[in-house]
C-alpha atoms as a PDB file:
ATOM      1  CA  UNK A   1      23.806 -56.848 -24.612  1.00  0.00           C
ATOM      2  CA  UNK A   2      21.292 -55.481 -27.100  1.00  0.00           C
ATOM      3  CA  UNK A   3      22.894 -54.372 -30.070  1.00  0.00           C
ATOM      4  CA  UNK A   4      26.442 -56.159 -29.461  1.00  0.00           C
ATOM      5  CA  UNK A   5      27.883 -58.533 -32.571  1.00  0.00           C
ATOM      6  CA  UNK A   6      28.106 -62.215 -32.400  1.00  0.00           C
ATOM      7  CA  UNK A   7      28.967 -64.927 -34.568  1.00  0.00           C
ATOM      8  CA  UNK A   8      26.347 -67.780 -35.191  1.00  0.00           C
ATOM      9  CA  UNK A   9      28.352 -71.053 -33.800  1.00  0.00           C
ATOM     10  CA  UNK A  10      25.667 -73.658 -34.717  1.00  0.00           C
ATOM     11  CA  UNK A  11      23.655 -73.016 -37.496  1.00  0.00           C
ATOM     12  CA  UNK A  12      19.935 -71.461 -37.087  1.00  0.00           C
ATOM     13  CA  UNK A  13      17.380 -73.830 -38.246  1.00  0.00           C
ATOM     14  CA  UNK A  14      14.047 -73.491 -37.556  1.00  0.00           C
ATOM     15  CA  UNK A  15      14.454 -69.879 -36.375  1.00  0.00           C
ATOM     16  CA  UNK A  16      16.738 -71.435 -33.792  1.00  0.00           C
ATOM     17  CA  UNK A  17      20.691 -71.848 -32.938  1.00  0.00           C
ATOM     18  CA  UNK A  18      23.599 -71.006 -31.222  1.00  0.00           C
ATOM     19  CA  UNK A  19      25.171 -67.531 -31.071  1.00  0.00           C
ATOM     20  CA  UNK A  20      29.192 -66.386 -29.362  1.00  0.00           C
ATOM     21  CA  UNK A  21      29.538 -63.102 -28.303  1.00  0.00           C
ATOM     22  CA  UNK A  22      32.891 -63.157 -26.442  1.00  0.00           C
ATOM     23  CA  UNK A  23      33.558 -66.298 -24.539  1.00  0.00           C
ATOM     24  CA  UNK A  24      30.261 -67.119 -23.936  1.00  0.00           C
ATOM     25  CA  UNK A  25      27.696 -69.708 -26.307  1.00  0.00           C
ATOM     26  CA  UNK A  26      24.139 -68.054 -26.291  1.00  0.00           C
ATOM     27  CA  UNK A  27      20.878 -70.128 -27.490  1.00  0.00           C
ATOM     28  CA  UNK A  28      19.127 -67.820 -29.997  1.00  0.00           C
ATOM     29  CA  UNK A  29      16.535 -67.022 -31.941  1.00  0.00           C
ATOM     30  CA  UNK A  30      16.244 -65.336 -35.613  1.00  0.00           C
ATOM     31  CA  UNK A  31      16.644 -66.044 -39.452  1.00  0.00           C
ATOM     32  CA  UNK A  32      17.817 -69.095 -40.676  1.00  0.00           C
ATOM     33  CA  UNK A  33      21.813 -68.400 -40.758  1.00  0.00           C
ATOM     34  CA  UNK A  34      25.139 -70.522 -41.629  1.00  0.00           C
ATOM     35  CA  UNK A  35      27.811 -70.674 -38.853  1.00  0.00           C
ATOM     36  CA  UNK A  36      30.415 -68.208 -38.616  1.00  0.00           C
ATOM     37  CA  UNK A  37      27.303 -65.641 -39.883  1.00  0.00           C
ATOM     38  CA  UNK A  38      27.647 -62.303 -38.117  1.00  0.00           C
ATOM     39  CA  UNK A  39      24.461 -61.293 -36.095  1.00  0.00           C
ATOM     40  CA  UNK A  40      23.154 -58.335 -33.909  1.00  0.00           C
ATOM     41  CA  UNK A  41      21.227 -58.708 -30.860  1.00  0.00           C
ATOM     42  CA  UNK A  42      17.315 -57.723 -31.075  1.00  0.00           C
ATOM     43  CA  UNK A  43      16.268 -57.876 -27.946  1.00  0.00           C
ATOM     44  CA  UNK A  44      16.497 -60.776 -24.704  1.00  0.00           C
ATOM     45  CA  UNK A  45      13.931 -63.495 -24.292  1.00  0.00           C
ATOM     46  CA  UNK A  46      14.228 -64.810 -20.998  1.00  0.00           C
ATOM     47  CA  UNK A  47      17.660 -66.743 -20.982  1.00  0.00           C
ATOM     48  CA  UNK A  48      17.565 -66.538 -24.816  1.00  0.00           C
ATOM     49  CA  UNK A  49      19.117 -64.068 -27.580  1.00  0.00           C
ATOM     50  CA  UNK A  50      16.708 -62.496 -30.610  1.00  0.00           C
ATOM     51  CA  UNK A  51      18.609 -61.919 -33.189  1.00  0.00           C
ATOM     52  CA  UNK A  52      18.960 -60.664 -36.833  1.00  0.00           C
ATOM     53  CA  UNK A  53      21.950 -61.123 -39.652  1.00  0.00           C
ATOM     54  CA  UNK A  54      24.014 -57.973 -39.321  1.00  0.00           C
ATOM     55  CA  UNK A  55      23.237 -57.293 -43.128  1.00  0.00           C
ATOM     56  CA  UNK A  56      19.852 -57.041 -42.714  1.00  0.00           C
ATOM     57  CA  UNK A  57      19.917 -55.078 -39.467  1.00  0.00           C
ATOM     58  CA  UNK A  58      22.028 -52.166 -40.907  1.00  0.00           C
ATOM     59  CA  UNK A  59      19.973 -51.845 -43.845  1.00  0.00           C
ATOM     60  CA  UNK A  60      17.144 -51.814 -41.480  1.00  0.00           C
ATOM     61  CA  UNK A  61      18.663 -48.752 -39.638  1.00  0.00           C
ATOM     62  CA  UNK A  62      20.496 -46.991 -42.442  1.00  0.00           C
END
């Protein structure tokens, strides 16, 4: 799970939203995003995703 690519299906506000990876909806946690935003997965937080915008992840590990 950590690592994989999902796509922000309601918007983050407050830090919090909804994320897709495959068929599944995720609650998450992370940057305020826009839907259809591409994310990363940070780490797990119980039942909940930590995540960051993809852009700022791969400048973060390039």
């Amino acid at each position: 799970m950590i690592g994989e690519t999902g796509i922000v299906c309601m918007a983050f506000v407050n830090g919090y939203g909804k994320v897709r990876i495959g068929d599944t909806v995720w609650l998450a946690e992370g940057p305020d995003v826009t839907v259809n935003t591409p994310v990363n997965v940070l780490s797990v937080r119980g039942s909940r995703l930590v995540v960051g915008h993809k852009e700022m992840v791969r400048g973060f590990r390039d």
